[in-house]
C-alpha atoms as a PDB file:
ATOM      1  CA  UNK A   1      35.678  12.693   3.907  1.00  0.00           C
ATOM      2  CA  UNK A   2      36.913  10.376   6.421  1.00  0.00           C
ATOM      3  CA  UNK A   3      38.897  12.099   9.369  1.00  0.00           C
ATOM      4  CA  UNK A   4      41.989  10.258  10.276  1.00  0.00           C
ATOM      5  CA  UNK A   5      43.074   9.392  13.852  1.00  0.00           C
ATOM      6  CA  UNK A   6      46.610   9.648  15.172  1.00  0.00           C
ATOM      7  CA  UNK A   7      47.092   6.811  17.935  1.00  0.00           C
ATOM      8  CA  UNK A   8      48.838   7.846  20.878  1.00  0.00           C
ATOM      9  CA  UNK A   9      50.510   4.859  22.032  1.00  0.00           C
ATOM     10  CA  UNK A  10      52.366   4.465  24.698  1.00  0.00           C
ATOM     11  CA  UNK A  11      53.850   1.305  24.385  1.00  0.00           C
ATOM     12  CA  UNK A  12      54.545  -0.389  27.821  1.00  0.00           C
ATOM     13  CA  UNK A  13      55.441  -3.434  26.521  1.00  0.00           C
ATOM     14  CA  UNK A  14      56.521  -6.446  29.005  1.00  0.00           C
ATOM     15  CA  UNK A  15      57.673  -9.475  27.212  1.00  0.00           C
ATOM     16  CA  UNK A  16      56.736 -13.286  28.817  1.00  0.00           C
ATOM     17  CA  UNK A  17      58.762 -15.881  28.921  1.00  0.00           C
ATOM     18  CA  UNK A  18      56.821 -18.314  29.488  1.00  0.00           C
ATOM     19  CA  UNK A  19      54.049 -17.320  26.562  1.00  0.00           C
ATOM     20  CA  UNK A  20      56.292 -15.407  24.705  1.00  0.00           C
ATOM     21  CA  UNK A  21      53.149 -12.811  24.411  1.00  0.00           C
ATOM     22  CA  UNK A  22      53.898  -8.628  24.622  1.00  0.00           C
ATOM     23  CA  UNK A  23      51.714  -6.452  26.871  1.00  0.00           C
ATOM     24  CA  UNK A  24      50.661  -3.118  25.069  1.00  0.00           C
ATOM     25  CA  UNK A  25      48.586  -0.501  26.063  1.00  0.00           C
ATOM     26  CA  UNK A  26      47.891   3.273  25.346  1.00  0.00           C
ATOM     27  CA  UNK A  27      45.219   5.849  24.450  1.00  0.00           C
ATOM     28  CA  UNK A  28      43.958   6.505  21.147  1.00  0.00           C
ATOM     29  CA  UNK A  29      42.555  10.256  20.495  1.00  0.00           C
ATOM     30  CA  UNK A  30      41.624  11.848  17.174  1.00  0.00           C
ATOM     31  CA  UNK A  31      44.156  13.537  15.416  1.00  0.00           C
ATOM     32  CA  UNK A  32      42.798  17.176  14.932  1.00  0.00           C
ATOM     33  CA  UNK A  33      40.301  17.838  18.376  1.00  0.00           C
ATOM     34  CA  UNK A  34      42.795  15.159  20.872  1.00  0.00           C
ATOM     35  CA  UNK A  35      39.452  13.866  21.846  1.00  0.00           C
ATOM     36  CA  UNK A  36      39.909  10.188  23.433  1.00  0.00           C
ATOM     37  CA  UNK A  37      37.892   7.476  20.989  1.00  0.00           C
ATOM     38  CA  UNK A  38      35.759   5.310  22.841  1.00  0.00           C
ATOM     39  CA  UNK A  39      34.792   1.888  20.828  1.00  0.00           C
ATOM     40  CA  UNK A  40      38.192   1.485  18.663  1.00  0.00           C
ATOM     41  CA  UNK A  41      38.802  -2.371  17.815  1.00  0.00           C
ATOM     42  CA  UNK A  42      41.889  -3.592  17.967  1.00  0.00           C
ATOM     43  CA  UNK A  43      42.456  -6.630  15.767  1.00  0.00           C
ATOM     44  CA  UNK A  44      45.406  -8.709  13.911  1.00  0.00           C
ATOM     45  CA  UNK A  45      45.780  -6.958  10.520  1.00  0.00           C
ATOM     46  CA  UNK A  46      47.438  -9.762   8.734  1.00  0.00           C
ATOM     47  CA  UNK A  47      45.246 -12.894   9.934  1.00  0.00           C
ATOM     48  CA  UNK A  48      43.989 -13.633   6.600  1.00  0.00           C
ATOM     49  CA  UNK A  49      40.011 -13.737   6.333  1.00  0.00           C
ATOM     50  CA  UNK A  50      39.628 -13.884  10.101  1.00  0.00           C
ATOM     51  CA  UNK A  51      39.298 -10.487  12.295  1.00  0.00           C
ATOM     52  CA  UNK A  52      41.186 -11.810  15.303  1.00  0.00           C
ATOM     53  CA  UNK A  53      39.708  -8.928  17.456  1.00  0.00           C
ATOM     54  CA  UNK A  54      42.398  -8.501  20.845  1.00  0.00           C
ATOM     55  CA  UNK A  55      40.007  -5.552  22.681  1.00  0.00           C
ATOM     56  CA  UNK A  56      38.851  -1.968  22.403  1.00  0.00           C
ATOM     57  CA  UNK A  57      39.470   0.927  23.767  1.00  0.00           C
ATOM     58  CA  UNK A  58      37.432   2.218  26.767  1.00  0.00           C
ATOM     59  CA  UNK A  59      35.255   5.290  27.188  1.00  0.00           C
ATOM     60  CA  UNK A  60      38.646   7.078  27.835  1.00  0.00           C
ATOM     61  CA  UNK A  61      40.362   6.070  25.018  1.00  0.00           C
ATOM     62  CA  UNK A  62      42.934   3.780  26.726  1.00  0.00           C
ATOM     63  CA  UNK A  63      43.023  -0.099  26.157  1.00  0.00           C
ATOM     64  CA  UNK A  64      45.703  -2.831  27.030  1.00  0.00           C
ATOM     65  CA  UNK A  65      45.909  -5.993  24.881  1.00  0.00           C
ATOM     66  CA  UNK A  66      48.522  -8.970  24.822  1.00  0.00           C
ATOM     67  CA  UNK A  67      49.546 -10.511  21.671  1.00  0.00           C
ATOM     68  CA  UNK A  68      53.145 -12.184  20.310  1.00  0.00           C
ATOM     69  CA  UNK A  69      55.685  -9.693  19.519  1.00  0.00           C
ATOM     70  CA  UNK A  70      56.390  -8.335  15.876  1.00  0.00           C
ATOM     71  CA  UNK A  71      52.806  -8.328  15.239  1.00  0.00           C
ATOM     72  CA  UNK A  72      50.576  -6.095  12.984  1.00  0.00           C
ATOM     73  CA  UNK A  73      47.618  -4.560  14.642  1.00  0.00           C
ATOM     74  CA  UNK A  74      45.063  -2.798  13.124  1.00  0.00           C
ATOM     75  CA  UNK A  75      43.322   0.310  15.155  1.00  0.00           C
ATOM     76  CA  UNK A  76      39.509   0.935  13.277  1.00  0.00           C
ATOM     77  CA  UNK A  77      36.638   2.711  13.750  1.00  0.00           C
ATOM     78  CA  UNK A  78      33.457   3.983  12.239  1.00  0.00           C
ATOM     79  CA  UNK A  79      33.760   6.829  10.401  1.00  0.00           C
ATOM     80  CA  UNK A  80      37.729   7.025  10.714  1.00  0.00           C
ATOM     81  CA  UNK A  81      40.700   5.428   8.269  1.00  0.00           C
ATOM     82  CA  UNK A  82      41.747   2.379  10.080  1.00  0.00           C
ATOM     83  CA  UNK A  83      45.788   2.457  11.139  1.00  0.00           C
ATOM     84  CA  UNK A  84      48.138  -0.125  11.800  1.00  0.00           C
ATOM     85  CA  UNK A  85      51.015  -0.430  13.787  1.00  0.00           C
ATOM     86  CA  UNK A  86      53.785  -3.089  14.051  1.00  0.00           C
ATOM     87  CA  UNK A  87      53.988  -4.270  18.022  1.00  0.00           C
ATOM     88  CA  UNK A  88      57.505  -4.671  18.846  1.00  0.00           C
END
């Protein structure tokens, strides 16, 4: 049974102007021991056939990506049920 993983996000977000991209970072932890994940990929969900990979998250859990705003990413790792979460 795959063990899902609640993302702790804590969404900093700091909109450009200029490249109208969104700043996001935060720490993902598993959902039941609040151990930080080390290794999660962060991609576009909705890219089509392409994984548009944006980062992962460190050995602490934490990561900080850019992309446009309104955009589905999905959080995945081995072993875990992948989530998704709009970027706003």
């Amino acid at each position: 049974m795959k063990r899902y993983f609640i993302l702790l996000i804590f969404l900093f977000s700091i909109a450009s102007v200029t490249t109208a991209q969104t700043t996001v970072s935060g720490t993902v932890t598993d959902e039941f021991t609040h151990e930080a994940l080390s290794g999660v990929v962060i991609s576009v969900a909705d890219s089509g056939s392409t994984n548009t990979v944006l980062g992962k998250t460190n050995d602490a859990g934490k990561f900080e990506i850019t992309s446009p705003p309104n955009q589905l990413l999905r959080f995945s790792i081995i072993g875990y049920t992948s989530r998704m979460i709009k970027n706003n």
